[in-house]
PDB file of N, CA and C in Angstrom:
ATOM      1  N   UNK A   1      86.101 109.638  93.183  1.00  0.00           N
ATOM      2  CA  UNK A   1      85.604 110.018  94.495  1.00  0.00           C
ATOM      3  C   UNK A   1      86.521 111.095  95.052  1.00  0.00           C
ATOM      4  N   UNK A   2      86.004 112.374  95.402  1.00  0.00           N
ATOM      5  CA  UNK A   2      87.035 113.297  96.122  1.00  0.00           C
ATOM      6  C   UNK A   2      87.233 112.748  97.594  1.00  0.00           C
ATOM      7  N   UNK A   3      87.918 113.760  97.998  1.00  0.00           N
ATOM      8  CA  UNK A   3      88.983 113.418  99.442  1.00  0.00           C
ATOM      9  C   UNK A   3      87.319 113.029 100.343  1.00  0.00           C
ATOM     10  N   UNK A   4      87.237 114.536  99.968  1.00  0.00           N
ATOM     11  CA  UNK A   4      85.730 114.664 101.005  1.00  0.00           C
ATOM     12  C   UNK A   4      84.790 113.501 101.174  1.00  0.00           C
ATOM     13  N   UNK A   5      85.213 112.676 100.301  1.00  0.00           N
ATOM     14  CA  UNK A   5      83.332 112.211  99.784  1.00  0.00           C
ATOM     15  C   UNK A   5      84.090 110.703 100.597  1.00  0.00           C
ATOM     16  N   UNK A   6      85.615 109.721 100.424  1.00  0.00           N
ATOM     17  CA  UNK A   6      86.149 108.971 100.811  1.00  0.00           C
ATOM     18  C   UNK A   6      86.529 108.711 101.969  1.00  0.00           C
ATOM     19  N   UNK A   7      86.711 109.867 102.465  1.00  0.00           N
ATOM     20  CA  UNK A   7      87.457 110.096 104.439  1.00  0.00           C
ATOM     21  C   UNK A   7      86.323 109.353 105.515  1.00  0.00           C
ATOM     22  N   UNK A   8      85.444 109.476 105.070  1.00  0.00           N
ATOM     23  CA  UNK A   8      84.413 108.700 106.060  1.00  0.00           C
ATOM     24  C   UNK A   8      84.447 106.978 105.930  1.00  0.00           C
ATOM     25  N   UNK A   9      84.723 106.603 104.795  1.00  0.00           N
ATOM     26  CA  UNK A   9      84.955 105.293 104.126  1.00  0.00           C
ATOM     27  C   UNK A   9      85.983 104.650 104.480  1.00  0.00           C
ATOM     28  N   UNK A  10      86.743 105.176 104.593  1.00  0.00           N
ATOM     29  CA  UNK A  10      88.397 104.268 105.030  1.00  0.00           C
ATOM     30  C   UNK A  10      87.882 103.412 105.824  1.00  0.00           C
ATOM     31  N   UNK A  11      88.922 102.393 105.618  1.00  0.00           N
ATOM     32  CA  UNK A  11      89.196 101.449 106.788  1.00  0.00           C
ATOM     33  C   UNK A  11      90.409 100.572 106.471  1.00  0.00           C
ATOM     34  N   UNK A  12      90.918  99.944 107.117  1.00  0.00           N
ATOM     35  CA  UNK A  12      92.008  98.959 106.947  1.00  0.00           C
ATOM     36  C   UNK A  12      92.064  98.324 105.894  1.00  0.00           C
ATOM     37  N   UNK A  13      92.802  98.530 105.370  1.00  0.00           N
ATOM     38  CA  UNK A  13      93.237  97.053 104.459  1.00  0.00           C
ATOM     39  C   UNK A  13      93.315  97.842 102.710  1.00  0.00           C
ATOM     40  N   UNK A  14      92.472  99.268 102.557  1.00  0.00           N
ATOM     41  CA  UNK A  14      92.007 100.071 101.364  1.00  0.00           C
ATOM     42  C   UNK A  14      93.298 100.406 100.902  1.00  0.00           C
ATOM     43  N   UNK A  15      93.186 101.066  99.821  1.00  0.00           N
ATOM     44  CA  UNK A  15      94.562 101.325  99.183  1.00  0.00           C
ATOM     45  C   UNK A  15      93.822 102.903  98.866  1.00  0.00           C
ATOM     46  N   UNK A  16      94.704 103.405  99.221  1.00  0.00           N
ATOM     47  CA  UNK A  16      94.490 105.318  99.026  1.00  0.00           C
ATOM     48  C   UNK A  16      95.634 105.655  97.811  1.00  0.00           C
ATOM     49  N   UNK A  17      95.124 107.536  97.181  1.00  0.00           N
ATOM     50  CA  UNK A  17      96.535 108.001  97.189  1.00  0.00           C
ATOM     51  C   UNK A  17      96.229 109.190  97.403  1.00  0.00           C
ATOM     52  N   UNK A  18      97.630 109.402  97.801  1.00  0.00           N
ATOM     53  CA  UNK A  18      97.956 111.235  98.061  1.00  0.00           C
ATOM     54  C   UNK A  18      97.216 112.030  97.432  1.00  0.00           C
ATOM     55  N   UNK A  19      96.203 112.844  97.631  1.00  0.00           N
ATOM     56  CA  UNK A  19      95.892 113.877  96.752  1.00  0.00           C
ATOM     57  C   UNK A  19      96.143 115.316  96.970  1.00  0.00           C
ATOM     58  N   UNK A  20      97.290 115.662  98.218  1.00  0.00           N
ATOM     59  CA  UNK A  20      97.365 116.736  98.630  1.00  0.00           C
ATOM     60  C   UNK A  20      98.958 117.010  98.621  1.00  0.00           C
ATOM     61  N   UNK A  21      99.673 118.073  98.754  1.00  0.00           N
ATOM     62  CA  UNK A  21     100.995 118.413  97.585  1.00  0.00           C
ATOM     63  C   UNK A  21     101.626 119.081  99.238  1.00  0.00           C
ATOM     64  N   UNK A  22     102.344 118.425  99.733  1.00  0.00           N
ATOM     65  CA  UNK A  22     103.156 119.259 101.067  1.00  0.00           C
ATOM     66  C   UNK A  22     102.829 118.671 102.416  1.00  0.00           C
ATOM     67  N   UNK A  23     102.370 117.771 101.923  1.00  0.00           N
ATOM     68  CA  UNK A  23     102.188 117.244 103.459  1.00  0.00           C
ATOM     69  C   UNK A  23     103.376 116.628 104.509  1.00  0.00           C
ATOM     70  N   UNK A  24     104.433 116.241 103.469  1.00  0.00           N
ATOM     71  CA  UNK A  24     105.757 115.615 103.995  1.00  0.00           C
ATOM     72  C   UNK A  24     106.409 116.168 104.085  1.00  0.00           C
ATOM     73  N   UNK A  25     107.602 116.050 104.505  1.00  0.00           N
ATOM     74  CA  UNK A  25     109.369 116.808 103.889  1.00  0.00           C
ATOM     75  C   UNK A  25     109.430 116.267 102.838  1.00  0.00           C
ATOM     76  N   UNK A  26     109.192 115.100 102.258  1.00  0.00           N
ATOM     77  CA  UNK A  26     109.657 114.545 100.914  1.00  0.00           C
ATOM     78  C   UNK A  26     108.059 114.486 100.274  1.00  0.00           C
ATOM     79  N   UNK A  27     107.825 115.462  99.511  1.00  0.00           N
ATOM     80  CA  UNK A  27     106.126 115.260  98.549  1.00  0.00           C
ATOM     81  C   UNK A  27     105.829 113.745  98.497  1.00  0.00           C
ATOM     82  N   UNK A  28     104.855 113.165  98.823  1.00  0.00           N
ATOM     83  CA  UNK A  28     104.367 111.948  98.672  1.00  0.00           C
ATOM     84  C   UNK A  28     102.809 111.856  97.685  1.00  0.00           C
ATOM     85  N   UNK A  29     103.070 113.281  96.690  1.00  0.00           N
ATOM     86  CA  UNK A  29     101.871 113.517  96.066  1.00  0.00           C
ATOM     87  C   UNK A  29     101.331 112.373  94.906  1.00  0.00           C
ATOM     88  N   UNK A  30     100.243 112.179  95.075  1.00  0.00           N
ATOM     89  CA  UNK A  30     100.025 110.747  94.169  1.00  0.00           C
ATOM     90  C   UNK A  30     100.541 109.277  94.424  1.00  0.00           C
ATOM     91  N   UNK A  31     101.061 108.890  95.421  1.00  0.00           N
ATOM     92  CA  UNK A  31     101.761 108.125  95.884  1.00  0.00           C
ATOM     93  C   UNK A  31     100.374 106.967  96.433  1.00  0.00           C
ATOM     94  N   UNK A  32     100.814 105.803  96.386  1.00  0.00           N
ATOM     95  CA  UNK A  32      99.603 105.357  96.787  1.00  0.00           C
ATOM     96  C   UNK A  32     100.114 104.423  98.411  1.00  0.00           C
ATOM     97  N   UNK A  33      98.611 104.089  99.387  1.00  0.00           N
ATOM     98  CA  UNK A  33      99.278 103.897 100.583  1.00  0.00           C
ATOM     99  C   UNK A  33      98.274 103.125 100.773  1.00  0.00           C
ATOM    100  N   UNK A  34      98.584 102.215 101.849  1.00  0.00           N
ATOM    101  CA  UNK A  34      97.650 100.662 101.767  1.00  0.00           C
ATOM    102  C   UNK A  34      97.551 101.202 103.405  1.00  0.00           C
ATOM    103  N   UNK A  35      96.569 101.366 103.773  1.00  0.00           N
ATOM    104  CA  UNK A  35      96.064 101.752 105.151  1.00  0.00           C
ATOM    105  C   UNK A  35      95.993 100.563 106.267  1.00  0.00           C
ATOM    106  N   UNK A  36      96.624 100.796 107.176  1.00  0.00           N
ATOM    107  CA  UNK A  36      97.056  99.845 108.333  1.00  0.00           C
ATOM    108  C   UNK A  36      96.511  99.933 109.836  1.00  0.00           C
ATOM    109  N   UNK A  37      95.927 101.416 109.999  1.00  0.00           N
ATOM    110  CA  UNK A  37      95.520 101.777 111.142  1.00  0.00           C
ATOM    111  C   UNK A  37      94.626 102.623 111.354  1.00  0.00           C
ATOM    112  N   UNK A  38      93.679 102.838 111.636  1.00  0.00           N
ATOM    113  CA  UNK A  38      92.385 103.926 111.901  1.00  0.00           C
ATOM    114  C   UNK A  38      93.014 104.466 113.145  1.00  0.00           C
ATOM    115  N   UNK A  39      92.766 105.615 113.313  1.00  0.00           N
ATOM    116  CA  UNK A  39      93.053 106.578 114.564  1.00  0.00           C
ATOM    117  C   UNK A  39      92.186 107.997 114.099  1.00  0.00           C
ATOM    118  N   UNK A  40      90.633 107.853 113.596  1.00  0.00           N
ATOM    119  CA  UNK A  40      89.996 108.157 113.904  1.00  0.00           C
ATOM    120  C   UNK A  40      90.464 109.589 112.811  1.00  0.00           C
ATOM    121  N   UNK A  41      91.009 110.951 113.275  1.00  0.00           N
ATOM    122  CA  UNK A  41      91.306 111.773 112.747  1.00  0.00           C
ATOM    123  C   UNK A  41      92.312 111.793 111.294  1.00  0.00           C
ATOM    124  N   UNK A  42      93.619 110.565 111.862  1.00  0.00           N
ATOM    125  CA  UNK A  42      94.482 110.307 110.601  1.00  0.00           C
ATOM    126  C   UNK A  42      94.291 109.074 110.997  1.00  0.00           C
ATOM    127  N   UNK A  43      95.251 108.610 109.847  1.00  0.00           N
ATOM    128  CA  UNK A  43      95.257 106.775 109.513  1.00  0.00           C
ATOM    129  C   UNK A  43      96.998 106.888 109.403  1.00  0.00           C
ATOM    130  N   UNK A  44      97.296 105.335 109.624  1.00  0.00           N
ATOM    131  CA  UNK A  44      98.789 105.335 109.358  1.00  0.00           C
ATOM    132  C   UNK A  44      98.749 104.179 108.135  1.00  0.00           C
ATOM    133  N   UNK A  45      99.846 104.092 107.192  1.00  0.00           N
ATOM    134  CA  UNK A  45      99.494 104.094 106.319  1.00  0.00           C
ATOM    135  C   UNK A  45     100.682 103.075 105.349  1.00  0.00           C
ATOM    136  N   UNK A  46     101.021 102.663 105.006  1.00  0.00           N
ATOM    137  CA  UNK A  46     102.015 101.692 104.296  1.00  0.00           C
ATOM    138  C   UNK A  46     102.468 102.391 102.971  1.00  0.00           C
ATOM    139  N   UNK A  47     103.123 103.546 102.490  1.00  0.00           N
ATOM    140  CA  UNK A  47     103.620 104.283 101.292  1.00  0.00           C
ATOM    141  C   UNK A  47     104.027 103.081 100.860  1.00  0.00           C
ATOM    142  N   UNK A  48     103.572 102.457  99.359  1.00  0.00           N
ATOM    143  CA  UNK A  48     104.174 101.389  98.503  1.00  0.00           C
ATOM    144  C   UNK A  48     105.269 101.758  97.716  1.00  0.00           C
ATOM    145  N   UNK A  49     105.603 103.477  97.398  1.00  0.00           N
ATOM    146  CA  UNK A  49     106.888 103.442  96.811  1.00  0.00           C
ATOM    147  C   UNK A  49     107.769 103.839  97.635  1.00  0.00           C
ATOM    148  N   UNK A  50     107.652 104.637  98.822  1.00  0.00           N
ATOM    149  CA  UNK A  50     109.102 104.327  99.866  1.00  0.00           C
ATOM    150  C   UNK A  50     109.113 103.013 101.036  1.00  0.00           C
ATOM    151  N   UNK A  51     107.763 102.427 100.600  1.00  0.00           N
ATOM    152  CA  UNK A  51     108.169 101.202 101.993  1.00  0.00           C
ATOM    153  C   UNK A  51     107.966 101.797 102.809  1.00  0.00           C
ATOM    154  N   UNK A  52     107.788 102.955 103.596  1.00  0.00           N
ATOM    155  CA  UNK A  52     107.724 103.343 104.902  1.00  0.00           C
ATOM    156  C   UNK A  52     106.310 103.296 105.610  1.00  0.00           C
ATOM    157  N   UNK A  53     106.035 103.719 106.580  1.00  0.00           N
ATOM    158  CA  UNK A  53     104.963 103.866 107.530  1.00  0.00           C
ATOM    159  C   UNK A  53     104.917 105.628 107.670  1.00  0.00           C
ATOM    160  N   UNK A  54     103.788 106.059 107.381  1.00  0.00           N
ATOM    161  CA  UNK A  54     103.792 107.660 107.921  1.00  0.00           C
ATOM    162  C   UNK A  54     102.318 107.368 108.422  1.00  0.00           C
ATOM    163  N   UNK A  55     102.190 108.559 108.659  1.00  0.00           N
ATOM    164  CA  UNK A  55     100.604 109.027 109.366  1.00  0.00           C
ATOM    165  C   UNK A  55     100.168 110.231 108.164  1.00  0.00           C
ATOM    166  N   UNK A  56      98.727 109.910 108.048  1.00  0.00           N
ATOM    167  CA  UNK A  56      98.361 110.782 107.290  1.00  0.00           C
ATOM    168  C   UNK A  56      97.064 111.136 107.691  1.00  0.00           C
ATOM    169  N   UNK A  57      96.796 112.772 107.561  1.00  0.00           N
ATOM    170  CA  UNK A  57      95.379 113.109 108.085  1.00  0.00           C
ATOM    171  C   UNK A  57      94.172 112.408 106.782  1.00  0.00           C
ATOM    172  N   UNK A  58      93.444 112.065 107.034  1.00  0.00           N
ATOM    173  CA  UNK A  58      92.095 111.480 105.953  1.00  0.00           C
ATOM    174  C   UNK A  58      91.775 112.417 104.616  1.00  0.00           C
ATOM    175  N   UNK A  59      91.942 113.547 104.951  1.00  0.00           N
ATOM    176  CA  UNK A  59      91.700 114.449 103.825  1.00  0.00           C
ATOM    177  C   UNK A  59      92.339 114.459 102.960  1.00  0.00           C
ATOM    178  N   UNK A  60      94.068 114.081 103.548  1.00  0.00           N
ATOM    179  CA  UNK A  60      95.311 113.897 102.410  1.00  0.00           C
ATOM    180  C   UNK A  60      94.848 113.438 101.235  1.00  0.00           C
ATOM    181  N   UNK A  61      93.964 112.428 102.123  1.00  0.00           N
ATOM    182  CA  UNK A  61      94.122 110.936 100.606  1.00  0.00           C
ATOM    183  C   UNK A  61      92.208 110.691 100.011  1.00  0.00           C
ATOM    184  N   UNK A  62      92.485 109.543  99.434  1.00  0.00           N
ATOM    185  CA  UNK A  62      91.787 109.436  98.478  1.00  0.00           C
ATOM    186  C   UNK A  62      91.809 108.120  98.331  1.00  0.00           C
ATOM    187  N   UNK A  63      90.528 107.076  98.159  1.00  0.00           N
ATOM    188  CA  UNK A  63      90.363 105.789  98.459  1.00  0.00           C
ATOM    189  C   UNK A  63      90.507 105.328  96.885  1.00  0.00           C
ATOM    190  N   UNK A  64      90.950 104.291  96.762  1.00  0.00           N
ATOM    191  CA  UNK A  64      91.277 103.893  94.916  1.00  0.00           C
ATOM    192  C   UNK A  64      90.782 102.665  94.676  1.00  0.00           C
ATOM    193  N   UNK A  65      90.876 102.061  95.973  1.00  0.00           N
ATOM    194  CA  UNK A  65      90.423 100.270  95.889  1.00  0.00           C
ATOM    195  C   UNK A  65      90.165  99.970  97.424  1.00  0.00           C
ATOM    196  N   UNK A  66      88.854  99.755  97.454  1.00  0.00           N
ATOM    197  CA  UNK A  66      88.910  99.402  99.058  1.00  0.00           C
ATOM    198  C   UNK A  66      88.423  98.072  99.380  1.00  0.00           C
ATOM    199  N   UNK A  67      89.085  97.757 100.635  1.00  0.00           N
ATOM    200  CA  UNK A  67      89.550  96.095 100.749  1.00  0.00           C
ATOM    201  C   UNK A  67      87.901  95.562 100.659  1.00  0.00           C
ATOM    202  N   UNK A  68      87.920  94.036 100.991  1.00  0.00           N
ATOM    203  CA  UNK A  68      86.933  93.406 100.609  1.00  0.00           C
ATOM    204  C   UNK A  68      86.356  93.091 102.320  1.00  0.00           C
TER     205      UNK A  68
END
């Protein structure tokens, strides 16, 4: 599924990944992120390999498994 075709789909609980190269100070390209918050334009997002919380615009990413 491209960015395009997934961004409407999100919702809580889905597991995304990065498909876009510069979005951070630290590349989070391919990285996968378990989505925590809808805010409509971006989502905030649970990065599983730094542990952190960022915000990411919808287009970044890319849906891989979405919750039940």
């Amino acid at each position: 599924m491209s960015p395009a075709q997934g961004e409407g789909n999100m919702k809580v609980g889905d597991l995304c990944r990065v498909v876009m190269m510069g979005t951070h100070t630290t590349c989070q390209f391919h990285h996968l992120v378990l989505i925590i918050k809808d805010m409509h334009t971006h989502i905030e997002g649970l990065n599983t390999i730094t542990g952190k919380f960022h915000h990411y615009r919808k287009e970044e990413l890319e849906v891989i498994n979405e919750s039940r």
